[in-house]
Protein backbone atom coordinates (compact mmCIF):
# COMPACT_ATOMS: atom_id res chain seq x y z
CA UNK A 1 97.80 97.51 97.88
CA UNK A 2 98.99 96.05 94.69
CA UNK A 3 96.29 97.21 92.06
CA UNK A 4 96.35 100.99 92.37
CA UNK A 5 92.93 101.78 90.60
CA UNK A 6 94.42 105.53 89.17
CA UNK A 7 91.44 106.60 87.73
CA UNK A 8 89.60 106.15 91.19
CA UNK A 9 92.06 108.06 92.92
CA UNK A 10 92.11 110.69 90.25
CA UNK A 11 88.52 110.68 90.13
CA UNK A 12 88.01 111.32 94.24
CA UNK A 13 90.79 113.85 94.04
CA UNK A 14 88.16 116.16 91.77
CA UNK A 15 86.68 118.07 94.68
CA UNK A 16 84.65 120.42 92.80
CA UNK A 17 86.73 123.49 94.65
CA UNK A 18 88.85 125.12 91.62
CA UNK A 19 91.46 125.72 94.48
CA UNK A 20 92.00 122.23 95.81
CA UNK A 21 91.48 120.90 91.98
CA UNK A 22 94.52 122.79 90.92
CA UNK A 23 96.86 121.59 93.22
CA UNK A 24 95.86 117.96 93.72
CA UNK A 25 94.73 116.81 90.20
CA UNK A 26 98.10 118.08 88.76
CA UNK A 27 99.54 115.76 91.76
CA UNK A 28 98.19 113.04 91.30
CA UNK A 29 98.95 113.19 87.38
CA UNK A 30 102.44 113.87 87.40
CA UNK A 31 103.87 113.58 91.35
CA UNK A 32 101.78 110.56 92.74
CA UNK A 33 102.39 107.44 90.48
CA UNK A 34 106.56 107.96 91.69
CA UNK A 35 105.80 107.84 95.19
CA UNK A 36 105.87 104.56 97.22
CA UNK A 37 102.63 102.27 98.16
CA UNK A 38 102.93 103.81 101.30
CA UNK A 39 102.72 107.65 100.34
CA UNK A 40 99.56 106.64 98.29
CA UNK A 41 97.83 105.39 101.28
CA UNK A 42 98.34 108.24 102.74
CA UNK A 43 97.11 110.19 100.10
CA UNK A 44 94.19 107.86 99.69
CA UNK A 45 93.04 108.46 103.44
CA UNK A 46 93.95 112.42 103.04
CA UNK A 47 90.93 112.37 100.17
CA UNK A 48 88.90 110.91 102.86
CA UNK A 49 88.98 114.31 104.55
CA UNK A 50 86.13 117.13 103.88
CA UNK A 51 86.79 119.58 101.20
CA UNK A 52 87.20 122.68 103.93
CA UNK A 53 89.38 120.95 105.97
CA UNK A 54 91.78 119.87 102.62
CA UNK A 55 91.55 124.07 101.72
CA UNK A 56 92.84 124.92 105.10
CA UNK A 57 95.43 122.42 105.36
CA UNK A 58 96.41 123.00 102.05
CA UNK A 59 96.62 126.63 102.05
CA UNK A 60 98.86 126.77 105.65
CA UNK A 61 95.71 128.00 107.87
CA UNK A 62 95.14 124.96 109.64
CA UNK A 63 97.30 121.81 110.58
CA UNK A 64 96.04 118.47 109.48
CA UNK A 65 94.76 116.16 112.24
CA UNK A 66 96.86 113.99 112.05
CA UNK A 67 100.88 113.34 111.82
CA UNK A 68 100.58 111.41 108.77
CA UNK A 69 98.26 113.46 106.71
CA UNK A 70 100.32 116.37 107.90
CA UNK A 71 103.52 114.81 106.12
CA UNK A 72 101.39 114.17 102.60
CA UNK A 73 99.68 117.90 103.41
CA UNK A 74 103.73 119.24 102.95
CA UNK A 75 104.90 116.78 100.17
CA UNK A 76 101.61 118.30 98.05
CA UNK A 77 102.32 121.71 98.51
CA UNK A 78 106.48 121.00 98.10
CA UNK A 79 105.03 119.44 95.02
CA UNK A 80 102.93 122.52 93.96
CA UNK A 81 105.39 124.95 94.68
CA UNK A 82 108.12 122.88 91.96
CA UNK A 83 105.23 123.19 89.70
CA UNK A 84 105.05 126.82 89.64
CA UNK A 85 105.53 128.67 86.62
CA UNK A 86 105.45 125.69 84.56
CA UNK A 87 102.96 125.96 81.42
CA UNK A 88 100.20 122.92 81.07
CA UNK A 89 100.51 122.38 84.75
């Protein structure tokens, strides 16, 4: 995965559920382009999960399905948590 296409991935990560948008599109502007090929995979197939099942993970009600999107579900929300407090974010 060589070419990273970052408006694509910004673009998918727009889910149109103020909730989800404010912790993912601030991730993937200023957390995502430092992280390895491999953690944006990961992120890439966590966007191919529904938008309820992204709120619940996301928000500590449900586990992800999966070990993998489990360890991207933490970094996001380790991510968010950094961001807190911090003005234009």
């Amino acid at each position: 995965m060589s070419e990273i296409n970052w408006g694509r991935i910004k673009w998918q990560s727009r889910r149109g559920m103020r909730e989800l948008d404010l912790m993912l599109l601030p991730f993937v502007e200023h957390d995502l382009p430092k992280c390895s090929e491999d953690m944006i995979g990961a992120y890439m197939d966590l966007l191919n999960a529904s938008d309820l099942e992204l709120f619940r993970w996301l928000h500590g009600t449900a586990k992800a399905d999966s070990p993998a999107r489990q360890h991207m579900v933490d970094f996001i929300i380790q991510c968010h948590a950094g961001r807190r407090g911090v003005e234009g974010v």
